[in-house]
N, C-alpha and C. Protein backbone atom coordinates (compact mmCIF):
# COMPACT_ATOMS: atom_id res chain seq x y z
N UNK A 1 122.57 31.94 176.95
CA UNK A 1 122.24 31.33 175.68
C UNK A 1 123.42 31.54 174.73
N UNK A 2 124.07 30.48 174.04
CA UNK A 2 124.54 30.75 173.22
C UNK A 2 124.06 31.65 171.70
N UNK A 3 123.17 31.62 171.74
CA UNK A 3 122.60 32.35 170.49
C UNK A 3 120.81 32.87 171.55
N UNK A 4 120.36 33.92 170.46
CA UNK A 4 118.81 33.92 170.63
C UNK A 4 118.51 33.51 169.82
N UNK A 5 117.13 33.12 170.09
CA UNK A 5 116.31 32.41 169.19
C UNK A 5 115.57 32.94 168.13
N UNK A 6 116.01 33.08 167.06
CA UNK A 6 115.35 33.87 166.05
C UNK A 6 114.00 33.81 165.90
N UNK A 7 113.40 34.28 165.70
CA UNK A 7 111.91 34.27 164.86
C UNK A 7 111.60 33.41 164.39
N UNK A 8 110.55 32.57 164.03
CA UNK A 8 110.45 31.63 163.30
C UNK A 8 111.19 30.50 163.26
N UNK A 9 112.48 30.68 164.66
CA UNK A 9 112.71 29.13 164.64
C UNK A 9 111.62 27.86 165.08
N UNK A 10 111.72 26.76 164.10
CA UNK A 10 110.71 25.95 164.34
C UNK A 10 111.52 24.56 164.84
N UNK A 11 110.56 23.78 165.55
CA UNK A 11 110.92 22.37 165.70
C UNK A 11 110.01 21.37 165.35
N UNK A 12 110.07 19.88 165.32
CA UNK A 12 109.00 19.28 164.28
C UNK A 12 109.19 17.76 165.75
N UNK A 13 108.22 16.74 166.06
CA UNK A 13 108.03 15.99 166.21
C UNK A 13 107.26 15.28 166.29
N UNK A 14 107.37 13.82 165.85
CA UNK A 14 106.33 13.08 165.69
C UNK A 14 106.24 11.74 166.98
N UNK A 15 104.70 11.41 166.83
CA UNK A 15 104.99 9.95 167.69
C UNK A 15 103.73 9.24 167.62
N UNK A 16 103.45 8.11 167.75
CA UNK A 16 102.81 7.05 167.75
C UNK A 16 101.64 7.21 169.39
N UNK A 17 100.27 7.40 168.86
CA UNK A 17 99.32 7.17 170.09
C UNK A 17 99.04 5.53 170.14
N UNK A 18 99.93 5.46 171.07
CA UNK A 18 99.67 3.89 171.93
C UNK A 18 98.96 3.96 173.14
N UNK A 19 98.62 2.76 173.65
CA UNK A 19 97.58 2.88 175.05
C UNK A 19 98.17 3.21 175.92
N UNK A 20 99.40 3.52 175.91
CA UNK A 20 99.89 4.69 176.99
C UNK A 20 99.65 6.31 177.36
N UNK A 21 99.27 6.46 175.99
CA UNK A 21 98.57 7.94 175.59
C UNK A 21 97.26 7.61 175.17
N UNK A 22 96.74 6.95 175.31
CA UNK A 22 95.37 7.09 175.26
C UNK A 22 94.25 7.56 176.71
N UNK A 23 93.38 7.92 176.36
CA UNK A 23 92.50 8.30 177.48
C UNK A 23 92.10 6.67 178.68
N UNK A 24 91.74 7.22 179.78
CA UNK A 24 92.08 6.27 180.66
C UNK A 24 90.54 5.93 181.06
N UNK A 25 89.68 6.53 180.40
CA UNK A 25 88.45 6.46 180.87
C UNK A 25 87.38 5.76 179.34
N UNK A 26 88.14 4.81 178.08
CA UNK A 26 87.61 4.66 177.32
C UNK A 26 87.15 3.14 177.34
N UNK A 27 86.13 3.21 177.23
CA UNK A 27 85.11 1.60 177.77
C UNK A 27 84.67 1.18 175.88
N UNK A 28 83.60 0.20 176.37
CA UNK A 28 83.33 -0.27 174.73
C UNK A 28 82.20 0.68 174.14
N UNK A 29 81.75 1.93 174.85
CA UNK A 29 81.30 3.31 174.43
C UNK A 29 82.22 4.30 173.85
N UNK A 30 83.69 4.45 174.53
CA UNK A 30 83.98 5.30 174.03
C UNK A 30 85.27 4.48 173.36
N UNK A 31 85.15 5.21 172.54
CA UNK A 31 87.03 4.95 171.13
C UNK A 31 88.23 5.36 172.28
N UNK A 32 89.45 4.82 171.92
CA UNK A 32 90.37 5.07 172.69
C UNK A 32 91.35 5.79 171.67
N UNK A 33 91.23 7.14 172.49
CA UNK A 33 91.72 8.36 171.72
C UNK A 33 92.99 8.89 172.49
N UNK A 34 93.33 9.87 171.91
CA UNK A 34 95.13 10.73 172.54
C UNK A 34 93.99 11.38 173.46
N UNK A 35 94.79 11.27 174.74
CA UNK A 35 94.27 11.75 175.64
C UNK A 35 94.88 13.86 175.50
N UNK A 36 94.43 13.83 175.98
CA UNK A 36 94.84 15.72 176.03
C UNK A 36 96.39 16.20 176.81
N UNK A 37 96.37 15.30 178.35
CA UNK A 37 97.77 15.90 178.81
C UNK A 37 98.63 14.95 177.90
N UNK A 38 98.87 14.34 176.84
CA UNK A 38 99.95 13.40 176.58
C UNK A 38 100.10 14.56 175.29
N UNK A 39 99.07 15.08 174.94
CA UNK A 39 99.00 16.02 173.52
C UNK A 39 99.80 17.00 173.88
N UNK A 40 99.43 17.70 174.85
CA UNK A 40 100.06 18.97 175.55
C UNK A 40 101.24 18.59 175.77
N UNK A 41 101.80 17.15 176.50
CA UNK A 41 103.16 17.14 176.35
C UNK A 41 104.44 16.82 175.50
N UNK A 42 103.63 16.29 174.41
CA UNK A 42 104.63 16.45 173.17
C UNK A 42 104.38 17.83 172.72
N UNK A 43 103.46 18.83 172.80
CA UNK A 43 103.96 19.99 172.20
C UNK A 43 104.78 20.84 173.03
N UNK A 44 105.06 20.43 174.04
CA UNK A 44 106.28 21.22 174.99
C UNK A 44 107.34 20.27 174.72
N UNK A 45 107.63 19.20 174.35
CA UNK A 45 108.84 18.88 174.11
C UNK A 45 109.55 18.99 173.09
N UNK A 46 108.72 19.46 171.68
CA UNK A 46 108.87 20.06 170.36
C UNK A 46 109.55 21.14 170.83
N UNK A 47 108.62 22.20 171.35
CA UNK A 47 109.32 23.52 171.62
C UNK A 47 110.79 23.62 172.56
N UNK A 48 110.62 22.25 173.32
CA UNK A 48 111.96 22.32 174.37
C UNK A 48 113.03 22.20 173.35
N UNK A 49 113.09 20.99 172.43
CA UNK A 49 113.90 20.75 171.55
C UNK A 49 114.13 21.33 171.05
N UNK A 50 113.30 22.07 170.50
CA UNK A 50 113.66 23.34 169.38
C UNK A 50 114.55 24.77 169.98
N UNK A 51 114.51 24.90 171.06
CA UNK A 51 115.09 25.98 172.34
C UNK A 51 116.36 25.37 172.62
N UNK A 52 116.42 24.18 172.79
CA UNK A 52 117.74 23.28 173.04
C UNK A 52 118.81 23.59 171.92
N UNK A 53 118.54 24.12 170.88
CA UNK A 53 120.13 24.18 169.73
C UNK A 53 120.49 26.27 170.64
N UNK A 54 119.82 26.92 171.16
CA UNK A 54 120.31 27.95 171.22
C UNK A 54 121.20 28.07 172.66
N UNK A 55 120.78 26.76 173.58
CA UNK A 55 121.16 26.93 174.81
C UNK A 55 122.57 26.22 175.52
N UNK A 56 123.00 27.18 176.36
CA UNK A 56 124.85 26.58 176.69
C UNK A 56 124.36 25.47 177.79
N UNK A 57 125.89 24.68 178.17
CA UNK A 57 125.41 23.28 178.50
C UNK A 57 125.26 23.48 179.93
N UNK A 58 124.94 25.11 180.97
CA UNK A 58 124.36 25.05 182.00
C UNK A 58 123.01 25.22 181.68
N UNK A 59 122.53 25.50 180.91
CA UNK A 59 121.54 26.26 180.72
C UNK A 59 120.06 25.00 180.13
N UNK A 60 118.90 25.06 180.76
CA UNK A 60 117.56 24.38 180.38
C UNK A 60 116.17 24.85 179.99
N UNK A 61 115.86 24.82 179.68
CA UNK A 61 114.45 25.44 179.53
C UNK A 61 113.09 24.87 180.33
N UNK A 62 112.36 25.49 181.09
CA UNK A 62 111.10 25.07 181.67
C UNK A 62 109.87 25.19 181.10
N UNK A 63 108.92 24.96 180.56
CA UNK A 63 107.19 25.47 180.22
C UNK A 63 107.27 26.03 181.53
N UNK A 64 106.17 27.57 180.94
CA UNK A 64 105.79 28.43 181.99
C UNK A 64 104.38 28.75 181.98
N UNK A 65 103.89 28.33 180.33
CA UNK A 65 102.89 28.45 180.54
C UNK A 65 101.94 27.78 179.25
N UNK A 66 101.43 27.33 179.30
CA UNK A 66 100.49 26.33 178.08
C UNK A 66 98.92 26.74 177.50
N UNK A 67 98.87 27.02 176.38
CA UNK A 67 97.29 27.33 176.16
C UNK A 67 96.99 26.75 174.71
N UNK A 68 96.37 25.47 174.87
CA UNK A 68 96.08 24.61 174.01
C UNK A 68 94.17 24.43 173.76
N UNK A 69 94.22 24.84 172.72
CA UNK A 69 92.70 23.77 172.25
C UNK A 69 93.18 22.77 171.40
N UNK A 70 92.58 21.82 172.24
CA UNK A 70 92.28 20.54 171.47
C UNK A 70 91.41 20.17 170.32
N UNK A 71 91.26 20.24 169.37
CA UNK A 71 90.45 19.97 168.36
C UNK A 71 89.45 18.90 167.59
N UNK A 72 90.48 17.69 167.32
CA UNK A 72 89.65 16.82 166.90
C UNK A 72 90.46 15.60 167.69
N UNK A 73 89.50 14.42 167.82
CA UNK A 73 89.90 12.82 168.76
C UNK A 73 91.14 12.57 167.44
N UNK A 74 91.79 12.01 168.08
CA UNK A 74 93.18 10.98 167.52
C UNK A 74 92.90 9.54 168.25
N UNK A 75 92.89 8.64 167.18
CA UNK A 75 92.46 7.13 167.48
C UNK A 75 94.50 6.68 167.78
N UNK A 76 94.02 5.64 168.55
CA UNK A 76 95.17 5.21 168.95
C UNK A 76 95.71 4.23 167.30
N UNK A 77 97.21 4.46 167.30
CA UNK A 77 97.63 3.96 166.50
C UNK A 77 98.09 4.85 165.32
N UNK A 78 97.43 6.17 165.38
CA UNK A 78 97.85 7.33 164.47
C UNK A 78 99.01 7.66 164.68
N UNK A 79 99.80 8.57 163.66
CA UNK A 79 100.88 9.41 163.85
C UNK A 79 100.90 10.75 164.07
N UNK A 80 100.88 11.34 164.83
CA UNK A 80 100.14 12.66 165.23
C UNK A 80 102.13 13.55 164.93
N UNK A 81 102.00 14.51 164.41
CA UNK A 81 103.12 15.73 164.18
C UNK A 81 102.85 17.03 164.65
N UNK A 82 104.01 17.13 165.76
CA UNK A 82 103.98 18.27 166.14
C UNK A 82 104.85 19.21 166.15
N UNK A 83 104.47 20.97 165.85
CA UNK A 83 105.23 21.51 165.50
C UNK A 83 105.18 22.84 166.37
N UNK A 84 106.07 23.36 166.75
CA UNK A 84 106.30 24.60 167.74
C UNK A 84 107.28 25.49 166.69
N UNK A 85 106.89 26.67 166.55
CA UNK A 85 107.72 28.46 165.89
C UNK A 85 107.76 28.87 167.02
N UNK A 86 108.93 29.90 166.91
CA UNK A 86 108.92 31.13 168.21
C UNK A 86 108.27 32.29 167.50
N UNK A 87 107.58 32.77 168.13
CA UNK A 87 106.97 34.09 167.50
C UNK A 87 107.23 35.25 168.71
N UNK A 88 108.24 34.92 169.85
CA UNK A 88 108.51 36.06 170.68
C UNK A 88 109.90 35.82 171.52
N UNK A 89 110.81 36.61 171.80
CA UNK A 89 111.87 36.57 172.41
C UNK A 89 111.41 38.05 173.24
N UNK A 90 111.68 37.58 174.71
CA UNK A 90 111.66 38.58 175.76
C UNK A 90 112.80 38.39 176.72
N UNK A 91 113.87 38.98 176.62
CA UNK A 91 115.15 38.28 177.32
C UNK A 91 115.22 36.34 177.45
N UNK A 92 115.15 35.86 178.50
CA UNK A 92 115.10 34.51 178.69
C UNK A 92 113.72 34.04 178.53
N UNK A 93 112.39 34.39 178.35
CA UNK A 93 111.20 34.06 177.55
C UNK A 93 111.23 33.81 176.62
N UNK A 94 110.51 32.67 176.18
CA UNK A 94 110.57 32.48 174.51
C UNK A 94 109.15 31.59 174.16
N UNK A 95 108.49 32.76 173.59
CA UNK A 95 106.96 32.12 173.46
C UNK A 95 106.61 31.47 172.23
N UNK A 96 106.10 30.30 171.71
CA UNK A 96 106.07 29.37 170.78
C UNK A 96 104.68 29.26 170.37
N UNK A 97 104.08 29.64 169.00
CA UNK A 97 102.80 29.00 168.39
C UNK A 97 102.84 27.44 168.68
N UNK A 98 102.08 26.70 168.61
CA UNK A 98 102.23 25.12 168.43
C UNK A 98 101.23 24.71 167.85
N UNK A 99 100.93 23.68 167.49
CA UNK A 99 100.07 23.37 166.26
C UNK A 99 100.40 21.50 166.38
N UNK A 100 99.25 20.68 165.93
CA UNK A 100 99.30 19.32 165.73
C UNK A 100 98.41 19.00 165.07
N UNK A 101 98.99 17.47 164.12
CA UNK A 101 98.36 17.07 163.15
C UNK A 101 98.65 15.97 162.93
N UNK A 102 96.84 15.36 162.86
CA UNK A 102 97.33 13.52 162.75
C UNK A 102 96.72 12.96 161.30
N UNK A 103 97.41 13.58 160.42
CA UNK A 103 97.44 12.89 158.90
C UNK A 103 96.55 13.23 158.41
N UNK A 104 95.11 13.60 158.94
CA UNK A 104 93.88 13.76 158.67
C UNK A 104 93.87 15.17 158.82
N UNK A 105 93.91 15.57 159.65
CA UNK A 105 93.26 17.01 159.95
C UNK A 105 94.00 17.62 161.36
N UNK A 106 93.62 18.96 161.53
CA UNK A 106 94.81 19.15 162.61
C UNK A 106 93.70 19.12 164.00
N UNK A 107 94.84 18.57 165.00
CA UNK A 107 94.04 18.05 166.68
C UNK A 107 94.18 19.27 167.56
N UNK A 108 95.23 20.17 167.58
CA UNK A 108 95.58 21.11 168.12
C UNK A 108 96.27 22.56 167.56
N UNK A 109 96.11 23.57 168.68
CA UNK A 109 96.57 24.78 168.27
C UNK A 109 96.84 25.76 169.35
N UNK A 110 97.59 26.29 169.77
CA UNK A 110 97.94 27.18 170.92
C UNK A 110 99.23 28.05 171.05
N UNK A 111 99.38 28.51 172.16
CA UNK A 111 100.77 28.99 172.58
C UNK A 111 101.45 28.47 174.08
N UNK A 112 102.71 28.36 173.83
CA UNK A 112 103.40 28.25 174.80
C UNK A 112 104.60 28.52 175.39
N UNK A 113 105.15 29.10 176.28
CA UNK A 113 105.86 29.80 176.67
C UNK A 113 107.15 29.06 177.58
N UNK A 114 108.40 29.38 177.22
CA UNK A 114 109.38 28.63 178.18
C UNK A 114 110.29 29.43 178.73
N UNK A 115 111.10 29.52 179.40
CA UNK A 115 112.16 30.38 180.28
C UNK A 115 113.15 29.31 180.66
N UNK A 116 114.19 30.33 179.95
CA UNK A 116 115.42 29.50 179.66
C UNK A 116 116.21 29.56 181.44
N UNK A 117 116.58 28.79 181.90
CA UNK A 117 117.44 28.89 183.00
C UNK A 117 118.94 28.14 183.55
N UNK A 118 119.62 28.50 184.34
CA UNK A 118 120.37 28.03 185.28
C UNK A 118 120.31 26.88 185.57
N UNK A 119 120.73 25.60 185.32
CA UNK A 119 120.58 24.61 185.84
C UNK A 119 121.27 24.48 187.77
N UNK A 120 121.74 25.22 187.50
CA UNK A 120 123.37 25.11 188.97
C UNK A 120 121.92 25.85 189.86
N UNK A 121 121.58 27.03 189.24
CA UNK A 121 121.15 28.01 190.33
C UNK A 121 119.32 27.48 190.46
N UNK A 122 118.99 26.49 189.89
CA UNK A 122 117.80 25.99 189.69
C UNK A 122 117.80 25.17 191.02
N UNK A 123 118.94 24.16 190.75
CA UNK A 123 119.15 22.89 191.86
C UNK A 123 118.94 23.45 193.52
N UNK A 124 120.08 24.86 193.14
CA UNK A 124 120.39 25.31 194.65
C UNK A 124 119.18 25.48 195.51
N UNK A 125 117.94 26.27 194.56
CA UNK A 125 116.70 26.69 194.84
C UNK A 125 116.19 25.21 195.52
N UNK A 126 115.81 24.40 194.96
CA UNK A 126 115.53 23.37 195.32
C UNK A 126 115.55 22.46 196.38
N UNK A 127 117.37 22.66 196.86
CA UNK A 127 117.86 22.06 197.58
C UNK A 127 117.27 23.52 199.32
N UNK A 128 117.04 24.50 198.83
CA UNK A 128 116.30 25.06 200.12
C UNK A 128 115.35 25.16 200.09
N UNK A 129 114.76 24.88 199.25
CA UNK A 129 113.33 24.60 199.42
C UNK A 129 112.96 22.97 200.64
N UNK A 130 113.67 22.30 199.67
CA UNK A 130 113.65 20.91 200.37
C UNK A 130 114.35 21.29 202.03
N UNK A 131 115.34 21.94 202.38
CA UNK A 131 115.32 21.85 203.48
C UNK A 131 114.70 22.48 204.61
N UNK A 132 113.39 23.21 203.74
CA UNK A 132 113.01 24.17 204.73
C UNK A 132 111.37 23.72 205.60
């Protein structure tokens, strides 16, 4: 890492629930809402981004681990904002509050955890895995 990640570094992103993120199971009973894994994955890409200003250009970050409640439905067409703090540095661990909010009221709240790594020594893994 070029730097650690201080305390309280935060990252912020926003995005548009289109019927690509909407739930896949919504008929003329149910509203077509942000589905949950599309929620969960903008709040790991907040936190990736936000991990991304401390890290050298071998270096990536993975989610290791996710713990989200979902809170309230998001109708498609909202702007939902999401925001990830670090509230822990453990060598290459770096665990993130996260939090979301779609103009109205907030949809989510959790923690999540990433581990910064090796891109070179990531691939290699990979490449024996695959040949084995």
């Amino acid at each position: 890492m070029t730097s650690v990640p201080k305390l309280g570094l935060t990252g912020e992103q926003r995005f548009v629930v289109d019927a690509g993120k909407r739930i896949t199971f919504a008929d003329e009973r149910m509203p077509p809402v942000l589905a949950t894994p599309w929620l969960i994955a903008h709040l790991e890409y907040t936190a990736r981004d936000a991990l991304a200003t401390c890290l050298e250009e071998h270096e990536r970050s993975v989610g290791t681990y996710v713990e989200v409640e979902h809170l309230a439905p998001t109708l498609e067409g909202a702007t939902v904002t999401c925001r990830a703090r670090v509230i822990l540095v453990d060598q290459m661990v770096v665990t993130f509050q996260i939090e979301a909010h779609d103009g109205v009221e907030p949809i989510a709240r959790g923690l999540h955890r990433r581990r910064v790594i090796d891109v070179d020594r990531f691939r290699r893994r990979l490449q024996r895995k695959q040949g084995a």
